[in-house]
C-alpha atoms as a PDB file:
ATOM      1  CA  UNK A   1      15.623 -25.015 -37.864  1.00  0.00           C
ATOM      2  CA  UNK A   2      14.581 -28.509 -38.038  1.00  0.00           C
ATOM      3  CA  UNK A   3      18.116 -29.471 -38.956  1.00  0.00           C
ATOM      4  CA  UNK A   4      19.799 -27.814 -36.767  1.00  0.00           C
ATOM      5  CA  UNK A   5      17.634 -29.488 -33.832  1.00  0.00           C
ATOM      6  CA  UNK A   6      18.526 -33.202 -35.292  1.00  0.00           C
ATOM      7  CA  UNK A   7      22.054 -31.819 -35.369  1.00  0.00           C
ATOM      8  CA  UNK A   8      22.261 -30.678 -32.114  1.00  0.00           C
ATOM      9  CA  UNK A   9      20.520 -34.207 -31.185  1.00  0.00           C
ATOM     10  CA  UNK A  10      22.907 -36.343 -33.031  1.00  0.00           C
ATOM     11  CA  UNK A  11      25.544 -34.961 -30.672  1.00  0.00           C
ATOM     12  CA  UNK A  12      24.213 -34.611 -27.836  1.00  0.00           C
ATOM     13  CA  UNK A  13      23.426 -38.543 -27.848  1.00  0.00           C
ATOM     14  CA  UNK A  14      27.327 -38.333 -28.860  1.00  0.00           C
ATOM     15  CA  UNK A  15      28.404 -37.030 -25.533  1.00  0.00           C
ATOM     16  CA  UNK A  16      26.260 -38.955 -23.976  1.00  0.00           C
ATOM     17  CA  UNK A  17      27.566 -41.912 -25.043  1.00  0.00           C
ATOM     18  CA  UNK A  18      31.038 -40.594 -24.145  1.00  0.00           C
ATOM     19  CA  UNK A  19      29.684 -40.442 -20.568  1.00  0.00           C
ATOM     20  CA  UNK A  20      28.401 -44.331 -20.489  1.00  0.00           C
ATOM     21  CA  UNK A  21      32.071 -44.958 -21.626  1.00  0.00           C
ATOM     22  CA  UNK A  22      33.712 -42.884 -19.038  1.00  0.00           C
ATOM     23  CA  UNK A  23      31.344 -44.577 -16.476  1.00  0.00           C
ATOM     24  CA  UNK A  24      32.171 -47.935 -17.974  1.00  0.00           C
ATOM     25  CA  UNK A  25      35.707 -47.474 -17.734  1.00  0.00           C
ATOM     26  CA  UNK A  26      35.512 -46.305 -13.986  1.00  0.00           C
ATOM     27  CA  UNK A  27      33.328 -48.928 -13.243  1.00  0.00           C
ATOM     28  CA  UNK A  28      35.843 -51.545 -14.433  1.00  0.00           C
ATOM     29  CA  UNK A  29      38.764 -49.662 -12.243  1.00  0.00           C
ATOM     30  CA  UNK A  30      36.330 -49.846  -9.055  1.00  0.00           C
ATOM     31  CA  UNK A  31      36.428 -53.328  -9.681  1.00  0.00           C
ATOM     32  CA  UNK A  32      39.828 -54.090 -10.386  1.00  0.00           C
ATOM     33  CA  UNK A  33      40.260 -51.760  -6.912  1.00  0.00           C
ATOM     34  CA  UNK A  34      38.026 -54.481  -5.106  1.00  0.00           C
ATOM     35  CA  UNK A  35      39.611 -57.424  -6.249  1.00  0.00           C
ATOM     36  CA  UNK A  36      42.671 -55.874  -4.643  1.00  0.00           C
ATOM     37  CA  UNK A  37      41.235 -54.745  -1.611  1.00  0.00           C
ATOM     38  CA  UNK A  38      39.813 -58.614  -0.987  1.00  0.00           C
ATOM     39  CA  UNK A  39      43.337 -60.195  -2.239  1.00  0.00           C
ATOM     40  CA  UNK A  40      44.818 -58.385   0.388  1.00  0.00           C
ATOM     41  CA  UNK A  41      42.248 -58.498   3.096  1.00  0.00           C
ATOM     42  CA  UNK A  42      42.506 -62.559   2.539  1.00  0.00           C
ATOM     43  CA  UNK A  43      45.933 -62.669   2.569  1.00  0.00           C
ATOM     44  CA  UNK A  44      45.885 -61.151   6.397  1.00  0.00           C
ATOM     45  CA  UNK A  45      43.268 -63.264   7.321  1.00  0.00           C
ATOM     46  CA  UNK A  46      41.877 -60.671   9.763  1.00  0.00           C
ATOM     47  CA  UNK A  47      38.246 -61.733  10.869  1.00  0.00           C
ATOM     48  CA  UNK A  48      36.038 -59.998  13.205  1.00  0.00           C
ATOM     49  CA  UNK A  49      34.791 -62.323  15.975  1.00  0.00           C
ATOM     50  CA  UNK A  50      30.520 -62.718  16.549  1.00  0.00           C
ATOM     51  CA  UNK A  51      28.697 -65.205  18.452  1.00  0.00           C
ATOM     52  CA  UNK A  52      26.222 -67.669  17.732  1.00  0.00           C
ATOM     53  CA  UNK A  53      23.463 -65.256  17.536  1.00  0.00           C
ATOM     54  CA  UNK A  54      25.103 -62.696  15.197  1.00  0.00           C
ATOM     55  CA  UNK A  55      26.449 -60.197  17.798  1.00  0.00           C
ATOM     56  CA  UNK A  56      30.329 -58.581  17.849  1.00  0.00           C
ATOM     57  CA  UNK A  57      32.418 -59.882  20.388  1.00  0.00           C
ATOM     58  CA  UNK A  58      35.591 -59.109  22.046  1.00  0.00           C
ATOM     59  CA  UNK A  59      37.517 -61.443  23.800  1.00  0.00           C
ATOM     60  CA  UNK A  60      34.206 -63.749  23.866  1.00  0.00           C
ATOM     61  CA  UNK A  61      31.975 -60.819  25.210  1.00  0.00           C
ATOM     62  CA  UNK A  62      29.677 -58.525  23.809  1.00  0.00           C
ATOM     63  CA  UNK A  63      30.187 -56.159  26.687  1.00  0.00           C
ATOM     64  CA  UNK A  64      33.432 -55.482  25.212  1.00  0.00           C
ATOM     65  CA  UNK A  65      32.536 -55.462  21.286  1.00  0.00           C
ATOM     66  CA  UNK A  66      29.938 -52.799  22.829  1.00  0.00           C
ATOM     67  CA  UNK A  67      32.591 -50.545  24.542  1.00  0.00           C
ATOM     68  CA  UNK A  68      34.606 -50.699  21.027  1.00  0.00           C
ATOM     69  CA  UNK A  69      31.573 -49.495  19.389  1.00  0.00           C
ATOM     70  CA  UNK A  70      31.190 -46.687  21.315  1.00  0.00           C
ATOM     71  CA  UNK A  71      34.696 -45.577  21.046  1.00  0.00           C
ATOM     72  CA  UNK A  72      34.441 -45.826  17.658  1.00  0.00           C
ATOM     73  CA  UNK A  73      31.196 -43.717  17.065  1.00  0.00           C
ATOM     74  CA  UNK A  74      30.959 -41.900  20.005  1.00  0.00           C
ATOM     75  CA  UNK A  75      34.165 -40.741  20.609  1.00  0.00           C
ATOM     76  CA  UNK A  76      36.027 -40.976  16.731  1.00  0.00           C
ATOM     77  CA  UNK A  77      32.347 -39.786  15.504  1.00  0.00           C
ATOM     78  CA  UNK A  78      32.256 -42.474  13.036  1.00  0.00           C
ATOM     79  CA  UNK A  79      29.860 -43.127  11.136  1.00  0.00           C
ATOM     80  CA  UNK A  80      29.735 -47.349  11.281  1.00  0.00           C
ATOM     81  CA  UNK A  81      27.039 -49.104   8.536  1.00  0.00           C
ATOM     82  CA  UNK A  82      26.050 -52.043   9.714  1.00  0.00           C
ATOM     83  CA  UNK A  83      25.059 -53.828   6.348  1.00  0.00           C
ATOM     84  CA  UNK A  84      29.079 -53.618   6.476  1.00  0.00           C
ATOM     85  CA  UNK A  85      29.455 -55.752   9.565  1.00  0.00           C
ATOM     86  CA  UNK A  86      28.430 -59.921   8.223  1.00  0.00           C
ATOM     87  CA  UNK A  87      28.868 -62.276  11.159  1.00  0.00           C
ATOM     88  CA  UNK A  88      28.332 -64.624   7.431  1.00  0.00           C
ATOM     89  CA  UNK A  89      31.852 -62.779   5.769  1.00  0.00           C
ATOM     90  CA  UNK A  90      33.475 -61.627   9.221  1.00  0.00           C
ATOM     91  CA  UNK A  91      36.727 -61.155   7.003  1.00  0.00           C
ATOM     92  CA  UNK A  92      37.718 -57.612   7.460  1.00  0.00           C
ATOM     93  CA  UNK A  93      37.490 -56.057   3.945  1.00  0.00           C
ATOM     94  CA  UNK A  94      35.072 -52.904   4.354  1.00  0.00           C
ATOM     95  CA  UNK A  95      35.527 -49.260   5.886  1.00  0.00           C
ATOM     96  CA  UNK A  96      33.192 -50.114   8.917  1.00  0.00           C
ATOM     97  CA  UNK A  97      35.523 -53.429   9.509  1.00  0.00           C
ATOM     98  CA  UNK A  98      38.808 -51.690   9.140  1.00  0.00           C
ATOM     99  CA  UNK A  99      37.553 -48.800  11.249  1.00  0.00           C
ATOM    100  CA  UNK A 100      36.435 -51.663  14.172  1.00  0.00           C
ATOM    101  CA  UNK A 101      39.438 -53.530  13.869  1.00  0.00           C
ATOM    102  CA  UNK A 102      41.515 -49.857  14.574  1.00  0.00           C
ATOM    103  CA  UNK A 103      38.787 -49.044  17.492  1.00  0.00           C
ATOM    104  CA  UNK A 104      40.030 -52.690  18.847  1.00  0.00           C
ATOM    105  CA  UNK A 105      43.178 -52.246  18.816  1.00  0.00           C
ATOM    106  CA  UNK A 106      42.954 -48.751  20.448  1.00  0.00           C
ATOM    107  CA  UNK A 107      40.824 -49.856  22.728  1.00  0.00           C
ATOM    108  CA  UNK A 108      43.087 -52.336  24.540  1.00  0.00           C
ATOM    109  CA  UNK A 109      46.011 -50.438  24.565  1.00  0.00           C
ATOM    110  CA  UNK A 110      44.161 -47.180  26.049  1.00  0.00           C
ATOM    111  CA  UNK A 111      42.750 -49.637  28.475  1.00  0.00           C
ATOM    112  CA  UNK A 112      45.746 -51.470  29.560  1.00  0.00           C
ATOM    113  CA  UNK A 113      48.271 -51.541  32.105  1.00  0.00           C
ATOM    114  CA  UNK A 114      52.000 -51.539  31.462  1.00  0.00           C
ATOM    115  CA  UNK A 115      54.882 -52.960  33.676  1.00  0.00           C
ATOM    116  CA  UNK A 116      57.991 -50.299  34.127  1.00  0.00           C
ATOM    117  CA  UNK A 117      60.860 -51.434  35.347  1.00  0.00           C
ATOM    118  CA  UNK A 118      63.429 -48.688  37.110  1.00  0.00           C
ATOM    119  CA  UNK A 119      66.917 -50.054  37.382  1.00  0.00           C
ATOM    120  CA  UNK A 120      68.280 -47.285  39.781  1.00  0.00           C
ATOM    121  CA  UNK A 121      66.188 -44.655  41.875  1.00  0.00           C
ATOM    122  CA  UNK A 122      65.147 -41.649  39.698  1.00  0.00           C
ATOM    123  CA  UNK A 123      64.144 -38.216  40.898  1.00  0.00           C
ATOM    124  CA  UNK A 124      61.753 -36.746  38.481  1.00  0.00           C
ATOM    125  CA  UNK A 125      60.146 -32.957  40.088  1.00  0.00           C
ATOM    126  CA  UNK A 126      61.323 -33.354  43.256  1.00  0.00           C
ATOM    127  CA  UNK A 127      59.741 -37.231  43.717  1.00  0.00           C
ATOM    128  CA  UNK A 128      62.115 -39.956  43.800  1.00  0.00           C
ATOM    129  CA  UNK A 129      61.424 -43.389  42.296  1.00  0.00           C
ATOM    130  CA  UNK A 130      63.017 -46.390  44.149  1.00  0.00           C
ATOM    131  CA  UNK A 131      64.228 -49.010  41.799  1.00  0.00           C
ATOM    132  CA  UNK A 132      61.793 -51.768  41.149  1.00  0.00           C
ATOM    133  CA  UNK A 133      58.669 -52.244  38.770  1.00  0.00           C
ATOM    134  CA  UNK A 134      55.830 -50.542  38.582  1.00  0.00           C
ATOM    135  CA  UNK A 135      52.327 -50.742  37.443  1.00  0.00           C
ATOM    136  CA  UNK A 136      50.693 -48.214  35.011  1.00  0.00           C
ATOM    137  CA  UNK A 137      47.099 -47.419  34.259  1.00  0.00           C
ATOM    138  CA  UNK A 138      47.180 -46.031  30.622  1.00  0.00           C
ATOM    139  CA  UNK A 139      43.732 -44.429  31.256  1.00  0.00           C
ATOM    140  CA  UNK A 140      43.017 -43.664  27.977  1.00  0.00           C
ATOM    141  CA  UNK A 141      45.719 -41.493  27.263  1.00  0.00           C
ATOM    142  CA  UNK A 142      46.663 -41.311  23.740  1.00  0.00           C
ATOM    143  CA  UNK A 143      50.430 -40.716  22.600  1.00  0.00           C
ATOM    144  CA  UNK A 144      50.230 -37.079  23.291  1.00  0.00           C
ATOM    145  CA  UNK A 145      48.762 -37.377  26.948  1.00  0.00           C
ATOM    146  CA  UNK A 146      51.752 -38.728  28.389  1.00  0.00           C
ATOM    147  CA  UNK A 147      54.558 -36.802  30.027  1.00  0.00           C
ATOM    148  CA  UNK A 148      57.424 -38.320  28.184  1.00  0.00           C
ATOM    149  CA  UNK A 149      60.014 -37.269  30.649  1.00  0.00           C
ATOM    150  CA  UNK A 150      58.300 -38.727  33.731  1.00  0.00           C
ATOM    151  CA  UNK A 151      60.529 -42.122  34.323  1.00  0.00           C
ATOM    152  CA  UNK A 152      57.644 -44.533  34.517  1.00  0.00           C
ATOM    153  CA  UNK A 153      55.015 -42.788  32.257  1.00  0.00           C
ATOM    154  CA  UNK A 154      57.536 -41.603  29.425  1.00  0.00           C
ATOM    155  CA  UNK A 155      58.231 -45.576  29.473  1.00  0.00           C
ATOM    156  CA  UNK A 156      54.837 -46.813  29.614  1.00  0.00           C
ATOM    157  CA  UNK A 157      54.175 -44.808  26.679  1.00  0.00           C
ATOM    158  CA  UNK A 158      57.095 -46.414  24.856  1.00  0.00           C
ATOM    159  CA  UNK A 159      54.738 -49.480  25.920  1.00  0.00           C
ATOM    160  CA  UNK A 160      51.670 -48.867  25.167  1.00  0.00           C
ATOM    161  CA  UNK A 161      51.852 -47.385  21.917  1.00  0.00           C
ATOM    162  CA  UNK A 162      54.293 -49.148  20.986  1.00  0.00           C
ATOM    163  CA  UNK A 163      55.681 -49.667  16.892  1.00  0.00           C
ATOM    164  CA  UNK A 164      53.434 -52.773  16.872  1.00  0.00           C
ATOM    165  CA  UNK A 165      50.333 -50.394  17.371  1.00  0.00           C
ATOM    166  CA  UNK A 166      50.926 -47.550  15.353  1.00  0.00           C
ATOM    167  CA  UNK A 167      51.942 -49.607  12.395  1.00  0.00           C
ATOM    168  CA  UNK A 168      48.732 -51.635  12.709  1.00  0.00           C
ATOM    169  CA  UNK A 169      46.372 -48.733  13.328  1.00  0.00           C
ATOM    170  CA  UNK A 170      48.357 -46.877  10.286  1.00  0.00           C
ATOM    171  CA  UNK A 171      47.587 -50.272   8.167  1.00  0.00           C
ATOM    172  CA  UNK A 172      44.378 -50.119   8.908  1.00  0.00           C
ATOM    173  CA  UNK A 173      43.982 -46.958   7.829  1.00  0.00           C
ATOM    174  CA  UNK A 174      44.932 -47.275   4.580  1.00  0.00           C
ATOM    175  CA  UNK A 175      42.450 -50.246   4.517  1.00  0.00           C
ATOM    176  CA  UNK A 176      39.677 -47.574   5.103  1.00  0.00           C
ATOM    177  CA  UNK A 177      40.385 -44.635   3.131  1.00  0.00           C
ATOM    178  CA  UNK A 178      40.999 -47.118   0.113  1.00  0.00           C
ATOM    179  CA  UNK A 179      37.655 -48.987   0.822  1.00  0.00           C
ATOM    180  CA  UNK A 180      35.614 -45.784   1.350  1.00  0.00           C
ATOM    181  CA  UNK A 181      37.524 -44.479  -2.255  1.00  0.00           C
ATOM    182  CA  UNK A 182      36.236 -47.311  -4.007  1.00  0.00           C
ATOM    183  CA  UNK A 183      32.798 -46.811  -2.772  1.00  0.00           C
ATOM    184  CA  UNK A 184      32.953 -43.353  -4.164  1.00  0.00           C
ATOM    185  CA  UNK A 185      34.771 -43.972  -7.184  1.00  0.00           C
ATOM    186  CA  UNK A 186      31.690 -46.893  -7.583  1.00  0.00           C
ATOM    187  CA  UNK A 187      29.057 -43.560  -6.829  1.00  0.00           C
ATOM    188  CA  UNK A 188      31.309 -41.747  -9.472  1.00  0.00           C
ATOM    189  CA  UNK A 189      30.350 -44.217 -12.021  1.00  0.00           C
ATOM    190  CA  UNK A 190      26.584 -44.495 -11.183  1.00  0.00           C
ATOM    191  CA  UNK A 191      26.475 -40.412 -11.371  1.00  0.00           C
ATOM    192  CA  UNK A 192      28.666 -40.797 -15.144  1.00  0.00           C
ATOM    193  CA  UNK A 193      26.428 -43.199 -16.253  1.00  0.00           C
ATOM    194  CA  UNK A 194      23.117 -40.925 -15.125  1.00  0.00           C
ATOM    195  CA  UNK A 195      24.168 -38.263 -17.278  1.00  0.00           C
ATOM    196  CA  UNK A 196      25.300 -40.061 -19.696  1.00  0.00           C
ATOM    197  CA  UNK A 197      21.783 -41.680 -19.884  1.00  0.00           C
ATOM    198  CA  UNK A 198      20.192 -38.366 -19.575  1.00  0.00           C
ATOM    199  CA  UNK A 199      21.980 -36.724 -22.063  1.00  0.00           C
ATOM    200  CA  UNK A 200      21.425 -39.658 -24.889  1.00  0.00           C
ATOM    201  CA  UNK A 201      17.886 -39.398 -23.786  1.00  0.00           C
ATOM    202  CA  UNK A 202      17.540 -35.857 -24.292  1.00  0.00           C
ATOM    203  CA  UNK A 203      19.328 -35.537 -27.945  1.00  0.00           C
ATOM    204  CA  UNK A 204      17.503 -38.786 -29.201  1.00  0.00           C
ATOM    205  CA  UNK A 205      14.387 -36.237 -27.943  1.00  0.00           C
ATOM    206  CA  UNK A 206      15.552 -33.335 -30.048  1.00  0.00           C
ATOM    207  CA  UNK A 207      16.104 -35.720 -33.223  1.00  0.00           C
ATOM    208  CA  UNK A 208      12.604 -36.983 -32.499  1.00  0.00           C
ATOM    209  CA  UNK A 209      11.389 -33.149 -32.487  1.00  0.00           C
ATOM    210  CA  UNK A 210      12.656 -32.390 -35.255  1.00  0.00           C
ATOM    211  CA  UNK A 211      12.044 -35.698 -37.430  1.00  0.00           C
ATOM    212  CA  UNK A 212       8.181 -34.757 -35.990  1.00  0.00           C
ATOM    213  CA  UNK A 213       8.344 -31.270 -37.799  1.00  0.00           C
ATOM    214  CA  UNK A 214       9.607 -32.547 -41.086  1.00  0.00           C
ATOM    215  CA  UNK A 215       6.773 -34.731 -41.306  1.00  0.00           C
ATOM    216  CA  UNK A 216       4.123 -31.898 -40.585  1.00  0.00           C
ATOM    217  CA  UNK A 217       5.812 -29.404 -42.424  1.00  0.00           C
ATOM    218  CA  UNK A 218       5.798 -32.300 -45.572  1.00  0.00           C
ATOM    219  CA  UNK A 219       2.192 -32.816 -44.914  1.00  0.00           C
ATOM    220  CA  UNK A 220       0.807 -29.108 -44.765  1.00  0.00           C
ATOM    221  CA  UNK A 221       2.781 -28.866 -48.368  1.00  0.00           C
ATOM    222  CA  UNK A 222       1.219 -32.120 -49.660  1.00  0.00           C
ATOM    223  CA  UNK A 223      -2.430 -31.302 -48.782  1.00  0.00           C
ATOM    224  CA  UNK A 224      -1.816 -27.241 -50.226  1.00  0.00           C
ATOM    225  CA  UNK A 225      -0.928 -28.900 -53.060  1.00  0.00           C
ATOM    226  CA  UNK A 226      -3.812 -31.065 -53.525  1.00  0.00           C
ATOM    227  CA  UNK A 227      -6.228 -28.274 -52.577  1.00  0.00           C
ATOM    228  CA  UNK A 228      -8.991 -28.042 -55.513  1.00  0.00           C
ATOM    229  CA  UNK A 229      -8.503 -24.926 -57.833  1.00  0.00           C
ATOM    230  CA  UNK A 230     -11.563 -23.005 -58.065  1.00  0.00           C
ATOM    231  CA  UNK A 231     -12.377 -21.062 -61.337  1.00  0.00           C
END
């Protein structure tokens, strides 16, 4: 019995071990993953703007780092950590920065206005549009909201969310679903290296155990043997 609890021990700290390596391992491919991340993040050069007292800005205002905010977690439902946001490291190179940096961009072109230019008159449902340019409120409409067929809004949208746009808001996409990866691939290692622990912990326990009951069961024979023989 005693053996077989040391044996079971011996590998059990085996496998544990072979979960510090795994962790180990994924811990060095994290890494590697960050340095990546930041190469590329500092090769865009895309920083986040704050004022002198630590606080987003937009354009120079807070009012309008504010109304990005709340597009981005009250509207997208994001869920924004602020130990992510440094006005000390405003380079954008975490999942709260790249998600911002989206919101921004979003932001402006749901909020902007777009000049349409009609070459000829154009009837569109009975309306006819004189030639000339126009002005169009985007009004938060995403791609889908627009009525692609209507001369001036099916242009606007052309506009507004325009190559330029998607492209960036795709880019930045990528930025976040790679950050928030590495931040679970990082959690992935922590858990690997918990077991790991645990597991070396408990089969160094079991040797223990059973190293204990060799020595009492070597001691109860010693003192039998030295037990006087009465006559």
């Amino acid at each position: 019995m005693t053996k077989r609890l040391q044996t079971l021990g011996a590998v059990l700290a085996l496998i544990g071990l072979g979960f510090l390596v795994g962790a180990g391992i994924a811990y060095a491919k994290v890494q590697d993953g960050y340095d990546s991340l930041q190469s590329f993040s500092a090769a865009q050069n895309v920083e986040l703007s704050y004022n002198e007292d630590g606080q987003l800005t937009d354009r120079g205002e807070t009012e309008g780092a504010e109304a990005i905010m709340q597009l981005l977690t009250d509207d997208w439902n994001y869920p924004v950590v602020d130990s992510e946001l440094d006005p000390a490291d405003p380079l954008v190179n975490t999942a709260s920065e790249y998600m911002y940096q989206m919101a921004t961009i979003a932001y402006h072109v749901l909020h902007g206005t777009q000049s349409v230019t009609l070459a000829e008159d154009v009837e569109y449902n009975g309306e006819v549009f004189e030639a000339g340019t126009y002005e169009f409120d985007v009004d938060g409409r995403y791609w889908t909201d627009f009525d692609r067929e209507h001369p001036i809004e099916g242009a606007a949208r052309e506009q507004a969310w325009s190559g330029t746009a998607h492209g960036l808001i795709g880019e930045l996409g990528v930025g976040t679903v790679t950050a928030q990866a590495l931040t679970m691939g990082m959690a992935l290692s922590g858990i690997l290296a918990g077991v790991g622990l645990t597991v070396i912990l408990l089969g160094l326990g079991l040797v223990w155990v059973g190293r204990g009951r060799d020595q009492r069961v070597a001691a109860g024979a010693h003192e039998e043997v030295r037990e006087p023989v009465t006559v």
